[in-house]
Protein backbone atom coordinates (compact mmCIF):
# COMPACT_ATOMS: atom_id res chain seq x y z
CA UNK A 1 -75.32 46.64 -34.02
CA UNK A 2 -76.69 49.65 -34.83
CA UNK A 3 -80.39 50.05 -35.95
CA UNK A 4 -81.24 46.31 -35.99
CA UNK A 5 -84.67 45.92 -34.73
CA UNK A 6 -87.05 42.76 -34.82
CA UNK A 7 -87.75 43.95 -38.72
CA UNK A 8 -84.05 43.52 -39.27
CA UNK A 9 -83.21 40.44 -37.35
CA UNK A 10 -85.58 38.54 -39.67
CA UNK A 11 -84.12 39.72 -42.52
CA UNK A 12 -80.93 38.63 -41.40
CA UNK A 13 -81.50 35.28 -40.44
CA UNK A 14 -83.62 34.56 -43.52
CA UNK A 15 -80.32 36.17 -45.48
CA UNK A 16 -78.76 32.72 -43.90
CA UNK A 17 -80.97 30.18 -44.74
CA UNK A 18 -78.95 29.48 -47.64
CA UNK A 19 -75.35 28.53 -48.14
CA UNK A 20 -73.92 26.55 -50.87
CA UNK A 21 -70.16 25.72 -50.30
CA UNK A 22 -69.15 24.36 -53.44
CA UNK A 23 -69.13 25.04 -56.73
CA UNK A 24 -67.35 22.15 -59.74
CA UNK A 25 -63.83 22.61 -61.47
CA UNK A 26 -63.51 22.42 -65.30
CA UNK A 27 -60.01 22.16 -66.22
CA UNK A 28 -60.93 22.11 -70.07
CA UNK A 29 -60.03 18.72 -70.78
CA UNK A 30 -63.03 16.69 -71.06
CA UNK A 31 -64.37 17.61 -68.03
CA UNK A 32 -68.68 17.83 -68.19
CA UNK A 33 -71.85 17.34 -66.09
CA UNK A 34 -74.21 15.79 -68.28
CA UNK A 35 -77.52 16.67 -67.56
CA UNK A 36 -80.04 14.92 -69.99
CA UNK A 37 -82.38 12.30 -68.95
CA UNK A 38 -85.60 11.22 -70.17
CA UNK A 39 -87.19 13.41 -67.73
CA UNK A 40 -85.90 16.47 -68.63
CA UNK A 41 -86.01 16.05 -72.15
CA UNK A 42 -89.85 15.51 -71.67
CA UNK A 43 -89.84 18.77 -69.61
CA UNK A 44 -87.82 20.92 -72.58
CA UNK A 45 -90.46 19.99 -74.81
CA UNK A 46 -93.22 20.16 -72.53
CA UNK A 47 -92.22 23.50 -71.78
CA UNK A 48 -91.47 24.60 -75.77
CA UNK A 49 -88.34 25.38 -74.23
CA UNK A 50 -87.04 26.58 -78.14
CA UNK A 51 -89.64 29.25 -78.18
CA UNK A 52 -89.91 31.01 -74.67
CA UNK A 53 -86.91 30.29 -71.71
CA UNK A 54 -84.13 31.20 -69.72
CA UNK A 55 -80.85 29.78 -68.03
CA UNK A 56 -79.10 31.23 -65.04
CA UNK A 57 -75.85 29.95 -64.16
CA UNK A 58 -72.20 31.43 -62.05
CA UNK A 59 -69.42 31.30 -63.59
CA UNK A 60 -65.54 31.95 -63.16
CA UNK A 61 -62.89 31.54 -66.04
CA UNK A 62 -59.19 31.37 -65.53
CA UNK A 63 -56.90 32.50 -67.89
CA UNK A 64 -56.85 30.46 -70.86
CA UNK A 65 -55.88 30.39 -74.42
CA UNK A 66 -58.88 28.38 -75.58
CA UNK A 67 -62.67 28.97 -75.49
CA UNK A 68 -64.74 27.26 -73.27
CA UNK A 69 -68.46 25.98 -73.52
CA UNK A 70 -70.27 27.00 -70.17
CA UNK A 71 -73.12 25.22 -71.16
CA UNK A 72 -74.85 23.24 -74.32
CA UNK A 73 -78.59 22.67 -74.50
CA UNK A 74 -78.29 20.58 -78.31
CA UNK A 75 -81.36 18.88 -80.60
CA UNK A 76 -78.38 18.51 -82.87
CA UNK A 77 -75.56 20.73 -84.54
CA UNK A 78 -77.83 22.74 -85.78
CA UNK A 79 -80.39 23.86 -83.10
CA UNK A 80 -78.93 24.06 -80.13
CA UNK A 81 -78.95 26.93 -77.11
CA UNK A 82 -75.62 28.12 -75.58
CA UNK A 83 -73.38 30.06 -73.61
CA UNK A 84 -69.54 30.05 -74.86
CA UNK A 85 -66.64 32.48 -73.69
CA UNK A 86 -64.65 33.47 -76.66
CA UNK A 87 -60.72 33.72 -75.92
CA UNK A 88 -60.05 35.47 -78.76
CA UNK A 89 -62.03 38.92 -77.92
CA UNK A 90 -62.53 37.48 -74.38
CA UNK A 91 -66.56 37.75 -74.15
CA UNK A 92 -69.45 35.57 -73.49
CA UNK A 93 -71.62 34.58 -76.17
CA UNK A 94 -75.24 33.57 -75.69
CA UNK A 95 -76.36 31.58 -78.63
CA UNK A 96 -79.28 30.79 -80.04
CA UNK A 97 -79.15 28.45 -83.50
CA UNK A 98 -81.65 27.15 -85.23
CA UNK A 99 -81.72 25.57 -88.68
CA UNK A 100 -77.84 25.71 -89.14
CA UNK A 101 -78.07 29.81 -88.25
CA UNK A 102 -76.64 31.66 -85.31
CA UNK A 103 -77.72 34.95 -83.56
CA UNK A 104 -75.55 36.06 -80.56
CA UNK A 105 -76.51 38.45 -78.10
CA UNK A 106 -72.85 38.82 -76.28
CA UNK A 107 -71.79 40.25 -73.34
CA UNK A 108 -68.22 42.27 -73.06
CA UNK A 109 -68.15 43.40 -69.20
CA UNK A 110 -64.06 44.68 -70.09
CA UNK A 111 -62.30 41.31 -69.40
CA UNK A 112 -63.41 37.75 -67.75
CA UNK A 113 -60.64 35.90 -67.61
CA UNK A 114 -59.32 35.83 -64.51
CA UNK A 115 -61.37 38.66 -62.94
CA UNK A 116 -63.75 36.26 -60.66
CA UNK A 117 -67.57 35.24 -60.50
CA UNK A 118 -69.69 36.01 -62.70
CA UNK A 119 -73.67 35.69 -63.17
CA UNK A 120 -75.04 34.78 -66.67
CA UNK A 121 -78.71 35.29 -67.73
CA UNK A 122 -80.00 34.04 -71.02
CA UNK A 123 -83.37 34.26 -71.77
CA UNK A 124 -85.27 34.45 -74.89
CA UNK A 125 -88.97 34.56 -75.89
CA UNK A 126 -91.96 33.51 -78.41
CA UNK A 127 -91.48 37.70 -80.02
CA UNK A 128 -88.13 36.61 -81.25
CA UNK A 129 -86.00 38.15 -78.99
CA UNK A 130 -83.34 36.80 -77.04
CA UNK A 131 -81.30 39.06 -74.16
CA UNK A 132 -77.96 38.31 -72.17
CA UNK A 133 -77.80 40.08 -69.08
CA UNK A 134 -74.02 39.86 -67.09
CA UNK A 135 -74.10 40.33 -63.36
CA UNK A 136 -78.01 41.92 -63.65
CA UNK A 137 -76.82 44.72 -65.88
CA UNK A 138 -78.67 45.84 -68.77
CA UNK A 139 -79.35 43.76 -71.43
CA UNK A 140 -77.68 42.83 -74.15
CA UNK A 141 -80.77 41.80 -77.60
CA UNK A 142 -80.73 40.53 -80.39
CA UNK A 143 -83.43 39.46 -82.73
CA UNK A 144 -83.84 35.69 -83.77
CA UNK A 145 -87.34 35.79 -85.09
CA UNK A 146 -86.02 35.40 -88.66
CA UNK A 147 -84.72 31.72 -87.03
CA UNK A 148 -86.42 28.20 -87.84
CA UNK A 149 -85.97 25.73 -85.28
CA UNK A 150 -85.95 21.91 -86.27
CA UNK A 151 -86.45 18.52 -84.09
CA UNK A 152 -87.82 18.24 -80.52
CA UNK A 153 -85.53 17.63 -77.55
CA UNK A 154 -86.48 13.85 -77.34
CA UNK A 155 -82.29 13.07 -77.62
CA UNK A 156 -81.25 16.66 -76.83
CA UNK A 157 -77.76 16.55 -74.71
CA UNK A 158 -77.97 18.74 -72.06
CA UNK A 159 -74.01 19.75 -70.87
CA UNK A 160 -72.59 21.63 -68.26
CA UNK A 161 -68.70 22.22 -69.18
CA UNK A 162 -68.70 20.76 -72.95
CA UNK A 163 -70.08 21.45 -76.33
CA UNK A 164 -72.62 18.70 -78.37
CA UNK A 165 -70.47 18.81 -81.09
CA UNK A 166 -66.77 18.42 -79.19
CA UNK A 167 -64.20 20.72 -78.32
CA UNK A 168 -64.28 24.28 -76.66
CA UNK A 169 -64.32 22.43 -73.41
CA UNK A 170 -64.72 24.78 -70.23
CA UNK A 171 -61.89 26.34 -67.92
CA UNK A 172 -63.15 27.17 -64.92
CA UNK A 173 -65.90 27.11 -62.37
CA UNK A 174 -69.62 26.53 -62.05
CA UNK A 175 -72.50 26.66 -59.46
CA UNK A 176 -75.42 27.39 -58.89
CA UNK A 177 -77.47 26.50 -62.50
CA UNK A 178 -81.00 27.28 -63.46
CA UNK A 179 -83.17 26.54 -65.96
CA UNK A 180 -86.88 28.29 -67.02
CA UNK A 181 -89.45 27.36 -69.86
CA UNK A 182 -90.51 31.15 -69.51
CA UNK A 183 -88.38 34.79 -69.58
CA UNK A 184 -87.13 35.54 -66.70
CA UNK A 185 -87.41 39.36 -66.31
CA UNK A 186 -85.48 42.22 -65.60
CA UNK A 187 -86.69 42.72 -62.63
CA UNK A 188 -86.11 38.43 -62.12
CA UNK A 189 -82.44 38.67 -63.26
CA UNK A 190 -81.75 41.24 -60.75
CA UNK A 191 -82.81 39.14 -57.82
CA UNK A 192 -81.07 36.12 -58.64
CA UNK A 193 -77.80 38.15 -58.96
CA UNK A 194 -78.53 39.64 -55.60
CA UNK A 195 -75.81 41.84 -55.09
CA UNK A 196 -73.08 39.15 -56.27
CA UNK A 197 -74.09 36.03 -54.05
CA UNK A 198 -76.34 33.19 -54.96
CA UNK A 199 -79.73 32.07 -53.05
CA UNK A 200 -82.69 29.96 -53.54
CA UNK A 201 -84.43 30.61 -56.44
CA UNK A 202 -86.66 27.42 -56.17
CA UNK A 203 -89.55 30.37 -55.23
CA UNK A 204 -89.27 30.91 -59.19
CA UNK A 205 -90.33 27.32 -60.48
CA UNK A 206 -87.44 26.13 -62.32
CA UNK A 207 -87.50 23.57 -64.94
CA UNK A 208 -84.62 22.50 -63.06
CA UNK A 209 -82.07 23.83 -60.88
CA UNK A 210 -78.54 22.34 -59.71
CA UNK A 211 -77.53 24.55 -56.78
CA UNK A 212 -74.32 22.01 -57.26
CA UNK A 213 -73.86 21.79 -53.11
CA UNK A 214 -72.81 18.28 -52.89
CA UNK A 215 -69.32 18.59 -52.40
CA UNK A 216 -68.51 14.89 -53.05
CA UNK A 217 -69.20 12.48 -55.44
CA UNK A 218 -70.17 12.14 -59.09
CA UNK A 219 -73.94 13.23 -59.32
CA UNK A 220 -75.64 17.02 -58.66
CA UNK A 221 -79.38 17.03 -57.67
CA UNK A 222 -82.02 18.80 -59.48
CA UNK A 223 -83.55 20.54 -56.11
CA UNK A 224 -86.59 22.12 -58.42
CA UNK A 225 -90.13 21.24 -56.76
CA UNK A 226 -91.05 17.31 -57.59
CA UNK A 227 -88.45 16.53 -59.96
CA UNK A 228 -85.04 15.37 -59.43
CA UNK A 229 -82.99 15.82 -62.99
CA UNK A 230 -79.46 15.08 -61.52
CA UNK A 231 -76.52 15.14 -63.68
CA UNK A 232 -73.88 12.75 -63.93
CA UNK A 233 -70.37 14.26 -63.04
CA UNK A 234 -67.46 13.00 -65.44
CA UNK A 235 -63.77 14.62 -64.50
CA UNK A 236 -65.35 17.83 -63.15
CA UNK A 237 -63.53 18.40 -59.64
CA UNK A 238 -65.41 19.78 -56.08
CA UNK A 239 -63.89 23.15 -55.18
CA UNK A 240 -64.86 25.49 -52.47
CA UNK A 241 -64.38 28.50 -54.79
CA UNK A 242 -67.46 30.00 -54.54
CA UNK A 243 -69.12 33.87 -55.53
């Protein structure tokens, strides 16, 4: 092995400290992770998540004739946070409604479907100005500062796989899921994507974060630092497909 000295080995075996196996199976038929609980409700409002956050999550979509709702983070109809792939022009949109009113920032890498793992980055902030970054690449902003949000996230729904409001159910895979009450930078989004392969990102104080490394049964552990915000698991299969 040539140039590996002490420095080096280090590196390497810290490279290996994490490895996630798994990753869940959407097969767009009512197939979600439901994620609220009374916990992380407090914690979204705790954390204003409406006015300054970010979520991080892989995903894979397989040809499909439908859209599919990655994930939903809903007060109601109306104000909600979200990232959907659109069939029809076959792009990911990162939403951000509030007070019936959408404003996309939305992210056209030149095909998903069927063209592997992805990593999404939404993050938005208390300026007005929300950014979708695709596999750490430059950002994709839009302004929502003209945007009124309504309600607190006391009954939010929190899904992985489905919409709040029914339908647009996802086709595809998921791991690895993080969510901030801050922006994640640049800088942040870059690391995280690390060259195509997820790590810990606990080091970066989650709200919550589903590394989704079980591999059987119907819950996923929230791994962020003294919480524990599992999800329930309803029709969602284990895979081994993985970035």
């Amino acid at each position: 092995m040539l140039g590996l000295g002490l420095n080096s080995s280090l590196t390497a075996s810290n490279r290996f400290t994490y490895v996630n196996k798994y990753s869940l199976s959407f097969d767009n038929t009512n197939d979600v992770v439901s994620l609220e609980s009374s916990g992380l409700r407090g914690a979204l409002n705790n954390g204003d998540f409406e006015e300054t956050g970010s979520i991080s999550v892989w995903a894979k979509f397989v040809t499909t004739t439908d859209n599919g709702m990655v994930c939903d983070f809903a007060v109601d109809a109306n104000n909600r946070i979200f990232i959907l792939y659109k069939h029809s022009n076959d792009t990911i949109s990162c939403s951000y409604r509030a007070g019936g009113t959408t404003k996309i920032a939305s992210l056209d890498p030149s095909g998903v479907e069927g063209e592997g793992w992805f990593h999404i980055a939404f993050t938005w902030d208390s300026t007005g100005t929300a950014k979708a970054y695709i596999d750490a690449a430059t950002a994709v902003t839009n302004s929502i500062s003209s945007l009124t949000w309504s309600g607190n996230w006391d009954s939010a729904t929190v899904d992985l796989g489905e919409s709040n409001s029914g339908g647009s159910d996802f086709w595809g895979f998921a791991t690895d899921f993080a969510v901030f009450d801050r922006e994640l930078t640049a800088t942040e989004i870059t690391n995280i994507y690390n060259g195509g392969k997820p790590k810990d990102e606990t080091s970066k104080d989650p709200i919550a974060y589903w590394r989704i490394e079980e591999g059987t049964g119907s819950t996923i552990t929230d791994i962020s630092s003294g919480k524990d915000y599992s999800g329930t698991i309803s029709g969602a299969a284990w895979s081994t497909d993985i970035p």
